[in-house]
PDB file of N, CA and C in Angstrom:
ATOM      1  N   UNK A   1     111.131 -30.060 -22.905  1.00  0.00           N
ATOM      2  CA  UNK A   1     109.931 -29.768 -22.121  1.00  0.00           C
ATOM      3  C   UNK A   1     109.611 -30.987 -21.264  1.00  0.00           C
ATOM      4  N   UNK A   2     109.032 -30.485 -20.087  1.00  0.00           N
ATOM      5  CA  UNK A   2     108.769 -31.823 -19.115  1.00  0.00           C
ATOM      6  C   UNK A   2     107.854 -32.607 -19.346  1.00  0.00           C
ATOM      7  N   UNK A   3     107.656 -33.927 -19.100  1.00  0.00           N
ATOM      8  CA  UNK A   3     106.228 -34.678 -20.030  1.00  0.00           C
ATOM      9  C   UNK A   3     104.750 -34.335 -19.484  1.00  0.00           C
ATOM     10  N   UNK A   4     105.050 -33.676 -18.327  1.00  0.00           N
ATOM     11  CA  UNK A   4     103.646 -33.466 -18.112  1.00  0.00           C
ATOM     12  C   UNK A   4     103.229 -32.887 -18.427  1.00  0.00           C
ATOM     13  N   UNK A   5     104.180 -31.540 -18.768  1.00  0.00           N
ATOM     14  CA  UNK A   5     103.855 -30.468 -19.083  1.00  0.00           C
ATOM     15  C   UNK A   5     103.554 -30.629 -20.982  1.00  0.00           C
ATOM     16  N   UNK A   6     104.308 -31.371 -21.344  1.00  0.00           N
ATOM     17  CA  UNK A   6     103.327 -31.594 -22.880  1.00  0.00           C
ATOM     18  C   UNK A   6     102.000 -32.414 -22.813  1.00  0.00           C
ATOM     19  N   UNK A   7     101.605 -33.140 -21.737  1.00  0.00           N
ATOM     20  CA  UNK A   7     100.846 -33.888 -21.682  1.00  0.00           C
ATOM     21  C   UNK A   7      99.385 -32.800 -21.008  1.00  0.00           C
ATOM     22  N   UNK A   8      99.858 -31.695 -20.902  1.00  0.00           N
ATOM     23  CA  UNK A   8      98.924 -30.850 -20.192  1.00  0.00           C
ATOM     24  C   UNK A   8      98.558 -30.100 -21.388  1.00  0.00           C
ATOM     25  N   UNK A   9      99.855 -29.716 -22.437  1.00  0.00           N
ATOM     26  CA  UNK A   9      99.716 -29.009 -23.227  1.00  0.00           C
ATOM     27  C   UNK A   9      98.433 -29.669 -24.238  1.00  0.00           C
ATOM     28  N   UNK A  10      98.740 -30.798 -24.702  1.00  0.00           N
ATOM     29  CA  UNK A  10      97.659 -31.668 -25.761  1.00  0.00           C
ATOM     30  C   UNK A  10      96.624 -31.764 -25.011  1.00  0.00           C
ATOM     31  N   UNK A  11      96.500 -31.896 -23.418  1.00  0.00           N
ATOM     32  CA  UNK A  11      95.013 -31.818 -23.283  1.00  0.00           C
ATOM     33  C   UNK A  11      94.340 -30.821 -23.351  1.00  0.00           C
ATOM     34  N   UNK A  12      94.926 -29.249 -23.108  1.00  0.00           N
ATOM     35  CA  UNK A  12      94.661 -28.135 -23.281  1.00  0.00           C
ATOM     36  C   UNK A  12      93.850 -28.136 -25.374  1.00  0.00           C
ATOM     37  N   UNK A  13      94.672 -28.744 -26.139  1.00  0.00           N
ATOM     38  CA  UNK A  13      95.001 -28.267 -27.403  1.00  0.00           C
ATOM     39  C   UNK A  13      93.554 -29.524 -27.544  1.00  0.00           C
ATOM     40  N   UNK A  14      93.048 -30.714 -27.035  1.00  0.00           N
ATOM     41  CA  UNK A  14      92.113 -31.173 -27.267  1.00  0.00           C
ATOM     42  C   UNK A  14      90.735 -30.160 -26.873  1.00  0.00           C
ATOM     43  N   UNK A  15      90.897 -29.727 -25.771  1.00  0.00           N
ATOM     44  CA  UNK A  15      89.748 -29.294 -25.068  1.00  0.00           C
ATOM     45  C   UNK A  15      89.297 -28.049 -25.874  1.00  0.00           C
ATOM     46  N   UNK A  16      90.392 -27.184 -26.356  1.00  0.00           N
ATOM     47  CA  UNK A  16      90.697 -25.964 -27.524  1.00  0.00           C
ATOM     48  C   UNK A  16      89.044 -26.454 -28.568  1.00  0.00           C
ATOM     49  N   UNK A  17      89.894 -27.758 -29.347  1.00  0.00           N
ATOM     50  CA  UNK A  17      89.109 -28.905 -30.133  1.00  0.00           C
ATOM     51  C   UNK A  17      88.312 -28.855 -30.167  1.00  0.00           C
ATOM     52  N   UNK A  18      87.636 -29.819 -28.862  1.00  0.00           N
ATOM     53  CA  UNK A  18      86.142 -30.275 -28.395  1.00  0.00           C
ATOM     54  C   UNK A  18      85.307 -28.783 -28.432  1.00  0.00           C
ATOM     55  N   UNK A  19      85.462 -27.691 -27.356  1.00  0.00           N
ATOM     56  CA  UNK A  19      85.101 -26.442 -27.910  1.00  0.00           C
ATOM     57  C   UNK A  19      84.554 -26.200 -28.750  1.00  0.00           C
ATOM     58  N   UNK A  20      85.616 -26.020 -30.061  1.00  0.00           N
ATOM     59  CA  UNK A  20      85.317 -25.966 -31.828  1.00  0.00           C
ATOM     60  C   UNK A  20      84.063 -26.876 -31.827  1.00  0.00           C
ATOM     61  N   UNK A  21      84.396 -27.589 -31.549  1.00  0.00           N
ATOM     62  CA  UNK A  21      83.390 -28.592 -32.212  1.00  0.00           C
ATOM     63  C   UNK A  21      81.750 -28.600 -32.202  1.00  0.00           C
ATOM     64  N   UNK A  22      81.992 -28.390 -30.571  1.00  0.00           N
ATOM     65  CA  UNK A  22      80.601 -28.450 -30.072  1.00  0.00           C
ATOM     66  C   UNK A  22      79.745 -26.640 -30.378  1.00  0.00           C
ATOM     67  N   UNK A  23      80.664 -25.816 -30.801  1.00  0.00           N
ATOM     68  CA  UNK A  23      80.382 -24.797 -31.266  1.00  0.00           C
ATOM     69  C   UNK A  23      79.264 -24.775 -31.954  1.00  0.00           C
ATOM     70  N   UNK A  24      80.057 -25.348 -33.354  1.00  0.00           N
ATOM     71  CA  UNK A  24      79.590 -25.775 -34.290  1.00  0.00           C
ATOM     72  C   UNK A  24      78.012 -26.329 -34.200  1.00  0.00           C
ATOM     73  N   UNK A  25      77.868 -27.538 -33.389  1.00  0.00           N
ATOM     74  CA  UNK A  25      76.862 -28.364 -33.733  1.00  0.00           C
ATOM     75  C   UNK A  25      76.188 -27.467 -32.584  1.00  0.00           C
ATOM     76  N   UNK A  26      76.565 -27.038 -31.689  1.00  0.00           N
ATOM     77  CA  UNK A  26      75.194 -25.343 -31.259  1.00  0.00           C
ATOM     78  C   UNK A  26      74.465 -24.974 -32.698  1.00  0.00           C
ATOM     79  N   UNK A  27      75.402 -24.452 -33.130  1.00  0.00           N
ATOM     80  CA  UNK A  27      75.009 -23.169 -34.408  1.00  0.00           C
ATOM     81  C   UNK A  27      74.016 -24.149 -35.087  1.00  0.00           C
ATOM     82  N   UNK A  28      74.625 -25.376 -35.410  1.00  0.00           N
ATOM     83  CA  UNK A  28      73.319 -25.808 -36.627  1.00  0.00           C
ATOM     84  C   UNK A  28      72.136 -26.158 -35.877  1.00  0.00           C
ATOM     85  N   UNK A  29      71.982 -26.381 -34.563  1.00  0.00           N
ATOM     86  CA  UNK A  29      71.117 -26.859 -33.680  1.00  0.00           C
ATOM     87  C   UNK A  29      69.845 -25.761 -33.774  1.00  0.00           C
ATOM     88  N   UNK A  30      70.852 -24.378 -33.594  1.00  0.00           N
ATOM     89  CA  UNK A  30      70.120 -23.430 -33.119  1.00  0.00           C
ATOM     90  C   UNK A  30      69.304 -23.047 -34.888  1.00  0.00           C
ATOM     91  N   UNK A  31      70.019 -23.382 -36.181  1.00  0.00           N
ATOM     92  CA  UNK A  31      69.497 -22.577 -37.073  1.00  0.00           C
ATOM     93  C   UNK A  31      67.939 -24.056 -37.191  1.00  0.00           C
ATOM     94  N   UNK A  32      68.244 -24.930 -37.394  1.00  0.00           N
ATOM     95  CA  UNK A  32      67.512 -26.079 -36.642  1.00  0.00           C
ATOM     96  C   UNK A  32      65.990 -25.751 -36.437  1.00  0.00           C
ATOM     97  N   UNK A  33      66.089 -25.088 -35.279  1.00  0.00           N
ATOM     98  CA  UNK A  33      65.087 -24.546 -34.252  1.00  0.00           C
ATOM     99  C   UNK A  33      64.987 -23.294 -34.641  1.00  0.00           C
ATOM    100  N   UNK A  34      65.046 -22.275 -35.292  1.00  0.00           N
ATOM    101  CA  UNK A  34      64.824 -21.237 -35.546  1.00  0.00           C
ATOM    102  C   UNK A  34      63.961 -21.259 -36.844  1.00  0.00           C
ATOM    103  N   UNK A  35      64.008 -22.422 -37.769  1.00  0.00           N
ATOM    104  CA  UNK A  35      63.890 -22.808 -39.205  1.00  0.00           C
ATOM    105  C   UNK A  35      62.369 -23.515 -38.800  1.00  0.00           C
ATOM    106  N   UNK A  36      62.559 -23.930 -37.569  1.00  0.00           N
ATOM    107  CA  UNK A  36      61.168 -25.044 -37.693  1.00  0.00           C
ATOM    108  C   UNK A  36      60.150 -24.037 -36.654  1.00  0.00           C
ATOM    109  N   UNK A  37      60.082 -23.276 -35.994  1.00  0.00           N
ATOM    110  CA  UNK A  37      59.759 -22.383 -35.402  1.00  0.00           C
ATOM    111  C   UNK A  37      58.643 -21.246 -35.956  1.00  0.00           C
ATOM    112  N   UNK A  38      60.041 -20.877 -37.194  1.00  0.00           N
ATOM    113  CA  UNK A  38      59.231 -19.764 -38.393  1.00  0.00           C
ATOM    114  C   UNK A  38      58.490 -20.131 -39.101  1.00  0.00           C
ATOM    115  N   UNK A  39      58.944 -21.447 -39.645  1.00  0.00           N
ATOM    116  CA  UNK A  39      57.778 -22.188 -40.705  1.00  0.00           C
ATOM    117  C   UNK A  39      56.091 -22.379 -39.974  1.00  0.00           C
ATOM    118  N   UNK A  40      56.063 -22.709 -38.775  1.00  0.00           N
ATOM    119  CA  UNK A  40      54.876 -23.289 -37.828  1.00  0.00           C
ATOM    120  C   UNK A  40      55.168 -22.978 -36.873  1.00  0.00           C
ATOM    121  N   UNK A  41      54.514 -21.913 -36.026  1.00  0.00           N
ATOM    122  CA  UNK A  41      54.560 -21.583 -34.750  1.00  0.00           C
ATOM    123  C   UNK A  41      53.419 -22.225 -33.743  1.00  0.00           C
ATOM    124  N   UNK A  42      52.718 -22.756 -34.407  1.00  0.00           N
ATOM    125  CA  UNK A  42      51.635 -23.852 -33.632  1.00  0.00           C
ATOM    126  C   UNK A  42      52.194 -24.904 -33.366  1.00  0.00           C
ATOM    127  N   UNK A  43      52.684 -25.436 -34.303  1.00  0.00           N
ATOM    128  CA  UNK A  43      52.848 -27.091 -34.510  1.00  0.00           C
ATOM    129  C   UNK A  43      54.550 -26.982 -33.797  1.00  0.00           C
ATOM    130  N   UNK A  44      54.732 -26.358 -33.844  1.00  0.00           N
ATOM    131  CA  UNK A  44      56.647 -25.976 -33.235  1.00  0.00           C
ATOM    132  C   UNK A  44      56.126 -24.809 -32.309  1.00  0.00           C
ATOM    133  N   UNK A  45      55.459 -25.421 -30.688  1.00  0.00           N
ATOM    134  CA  UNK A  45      55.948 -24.764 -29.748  1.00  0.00           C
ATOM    135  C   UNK A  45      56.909 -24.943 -29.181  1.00  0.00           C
ATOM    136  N   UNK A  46      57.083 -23.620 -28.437  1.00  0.00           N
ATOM    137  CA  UNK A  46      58.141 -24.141 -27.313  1.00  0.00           C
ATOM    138  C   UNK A  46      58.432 -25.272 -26.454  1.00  0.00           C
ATOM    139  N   UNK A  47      57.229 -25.903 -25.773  1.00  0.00           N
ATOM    140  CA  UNK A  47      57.309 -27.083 -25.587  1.00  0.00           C
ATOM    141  C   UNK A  47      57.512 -28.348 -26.397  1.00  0.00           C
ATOM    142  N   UNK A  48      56.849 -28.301 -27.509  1.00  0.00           N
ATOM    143  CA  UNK A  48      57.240 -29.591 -28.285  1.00  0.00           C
ATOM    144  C   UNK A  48      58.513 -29.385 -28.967  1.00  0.00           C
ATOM    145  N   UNK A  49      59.195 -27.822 -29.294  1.00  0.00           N
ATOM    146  CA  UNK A  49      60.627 -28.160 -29.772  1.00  0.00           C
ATOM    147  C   UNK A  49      61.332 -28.928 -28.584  1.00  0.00           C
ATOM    148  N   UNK A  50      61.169 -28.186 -27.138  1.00  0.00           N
ATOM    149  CA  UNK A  50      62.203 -28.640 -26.127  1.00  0.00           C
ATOM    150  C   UNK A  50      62.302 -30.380 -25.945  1.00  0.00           C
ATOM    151  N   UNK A  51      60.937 -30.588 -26.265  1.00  0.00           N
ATOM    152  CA  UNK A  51      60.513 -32.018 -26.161  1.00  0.00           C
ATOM    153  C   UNK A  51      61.523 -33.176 -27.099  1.00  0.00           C
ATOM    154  N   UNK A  52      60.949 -32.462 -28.341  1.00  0.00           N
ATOM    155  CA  UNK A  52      61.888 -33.177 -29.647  1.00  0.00           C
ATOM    156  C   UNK A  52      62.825 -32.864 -29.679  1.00  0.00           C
ATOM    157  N   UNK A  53      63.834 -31.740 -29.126  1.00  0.00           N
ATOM    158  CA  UNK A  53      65.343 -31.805 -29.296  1.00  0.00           C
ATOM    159  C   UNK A  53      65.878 -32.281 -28.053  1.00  0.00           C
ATOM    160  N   UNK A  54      65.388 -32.677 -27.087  1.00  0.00           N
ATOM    161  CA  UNK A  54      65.957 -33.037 -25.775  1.00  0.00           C
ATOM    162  C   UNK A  54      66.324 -31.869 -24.903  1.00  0.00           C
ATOM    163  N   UNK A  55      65.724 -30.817 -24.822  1.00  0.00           N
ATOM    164  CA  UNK A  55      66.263 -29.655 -23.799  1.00  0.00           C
ATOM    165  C   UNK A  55      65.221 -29.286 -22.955  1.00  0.00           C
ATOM    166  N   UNK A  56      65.544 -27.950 -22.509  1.00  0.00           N
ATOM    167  CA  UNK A  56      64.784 -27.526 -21.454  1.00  0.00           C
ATOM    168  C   UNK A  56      63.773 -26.072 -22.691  1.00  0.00           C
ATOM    169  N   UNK A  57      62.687 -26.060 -21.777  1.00  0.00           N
ATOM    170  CA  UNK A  57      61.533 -24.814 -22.783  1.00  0.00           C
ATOM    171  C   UNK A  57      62.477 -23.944 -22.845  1.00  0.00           C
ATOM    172  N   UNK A  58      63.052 -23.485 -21.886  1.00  0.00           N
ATOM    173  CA  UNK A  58      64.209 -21.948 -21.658  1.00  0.00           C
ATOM    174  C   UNK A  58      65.201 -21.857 -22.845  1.00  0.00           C
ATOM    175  N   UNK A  59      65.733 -22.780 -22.890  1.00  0.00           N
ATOM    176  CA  UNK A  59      66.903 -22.658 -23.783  1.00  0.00           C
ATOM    177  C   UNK A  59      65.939 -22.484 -24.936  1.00  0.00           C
ATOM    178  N   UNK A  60      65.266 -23.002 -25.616  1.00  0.00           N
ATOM    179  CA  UNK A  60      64.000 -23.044 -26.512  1.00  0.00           C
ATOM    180  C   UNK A  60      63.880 -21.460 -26.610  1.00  0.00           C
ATOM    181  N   UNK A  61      63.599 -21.102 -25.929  1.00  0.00           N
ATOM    182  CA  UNK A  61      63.198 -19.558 -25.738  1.00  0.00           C
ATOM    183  C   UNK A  61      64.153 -18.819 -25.809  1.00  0.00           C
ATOM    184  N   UNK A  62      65.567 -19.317 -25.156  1.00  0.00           N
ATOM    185  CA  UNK A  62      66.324 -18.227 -25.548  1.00  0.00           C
ATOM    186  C   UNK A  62      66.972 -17.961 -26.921  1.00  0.00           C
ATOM    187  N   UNK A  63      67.178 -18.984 -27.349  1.00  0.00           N
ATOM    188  CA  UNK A  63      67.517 -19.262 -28.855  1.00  0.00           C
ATOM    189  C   UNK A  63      66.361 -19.171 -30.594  1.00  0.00           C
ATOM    190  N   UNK A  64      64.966 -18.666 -29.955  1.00  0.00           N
ATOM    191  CA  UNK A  64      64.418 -18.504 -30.930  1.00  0.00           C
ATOM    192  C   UNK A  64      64.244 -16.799 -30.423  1.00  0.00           C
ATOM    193  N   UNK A  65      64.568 -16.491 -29.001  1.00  0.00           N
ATOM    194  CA  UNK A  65      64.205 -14.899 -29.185  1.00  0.00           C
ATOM    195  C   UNK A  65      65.687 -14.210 -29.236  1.00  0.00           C
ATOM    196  N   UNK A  66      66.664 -14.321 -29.631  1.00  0.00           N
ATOM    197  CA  UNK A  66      68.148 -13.693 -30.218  1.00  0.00           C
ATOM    198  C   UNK A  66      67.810 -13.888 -31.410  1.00  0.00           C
ATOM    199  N   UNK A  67      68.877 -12.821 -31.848  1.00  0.00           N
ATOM    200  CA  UNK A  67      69.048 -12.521 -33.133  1.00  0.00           C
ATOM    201  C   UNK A  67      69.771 -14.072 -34.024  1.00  0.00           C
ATOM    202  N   UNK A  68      69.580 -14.403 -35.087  1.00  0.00           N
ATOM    203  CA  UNK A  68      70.467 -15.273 -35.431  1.00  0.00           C
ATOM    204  C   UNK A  68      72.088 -14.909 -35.484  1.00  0.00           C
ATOM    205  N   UNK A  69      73.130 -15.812 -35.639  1.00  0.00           N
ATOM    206  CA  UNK A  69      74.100 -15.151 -35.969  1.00  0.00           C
ATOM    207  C   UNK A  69      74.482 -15.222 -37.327  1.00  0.00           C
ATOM    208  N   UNK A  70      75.072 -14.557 -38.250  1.00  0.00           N
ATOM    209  CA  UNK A  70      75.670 -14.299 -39.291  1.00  0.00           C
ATOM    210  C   UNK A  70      76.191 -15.803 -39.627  1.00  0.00           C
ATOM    211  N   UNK A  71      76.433 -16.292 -41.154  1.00  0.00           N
ATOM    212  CA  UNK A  71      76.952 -17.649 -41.609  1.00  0.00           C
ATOM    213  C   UNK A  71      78.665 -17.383 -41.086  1.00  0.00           C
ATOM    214  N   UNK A  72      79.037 -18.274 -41.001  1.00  0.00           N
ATOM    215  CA  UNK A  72      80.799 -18.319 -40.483  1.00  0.00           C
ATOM    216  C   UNK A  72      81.631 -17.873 -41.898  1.00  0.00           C
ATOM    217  N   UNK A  73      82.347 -17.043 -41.949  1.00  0.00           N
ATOM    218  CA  UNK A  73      83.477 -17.453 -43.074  1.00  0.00           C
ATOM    219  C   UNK A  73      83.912 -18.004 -43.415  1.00  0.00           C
ATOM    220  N   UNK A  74      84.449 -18.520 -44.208  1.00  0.00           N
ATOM    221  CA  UNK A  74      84.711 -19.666 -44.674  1.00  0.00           C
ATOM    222  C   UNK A  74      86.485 -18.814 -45.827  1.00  0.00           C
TER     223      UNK A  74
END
């Protein structure tokens, strides 16, 4: 195989990776914010989650009004 072409391949097979990864730390982000939300809906608005997790109100909003998703298999 030509080297670039493996060298394209592993960056492909990192980026695959990074993906996974950042998946992941979505999901716990989001159960996160869904957890602190339900407990106190005063004290955990939309604005002060977006505030304390570093995002925007929207995303805030979109992620406490979806459904959760199911735990991963394992």
């Amino acid at each position: 195989m030509d080297i670039e072409a493996q060298q394209a391949r592993e960056y492909h097979r990192l980026a695959l990776e990074s993906e996974s990864l950042a998946a992941g730390y979505r999901l716990q982000r989001d159960r996160i914010i869904r957890r602190l939300r339900e407990q106190d809906r005063r004290k955990w608005s939309l604005g002060r989650l977006a505030k304390d997790v570093g995002c925007s109100r929207e995303l805030i909003a979109y992620i406490v009004g979806r459904k959760p998703l199911p735990p991963p298999y394992e």
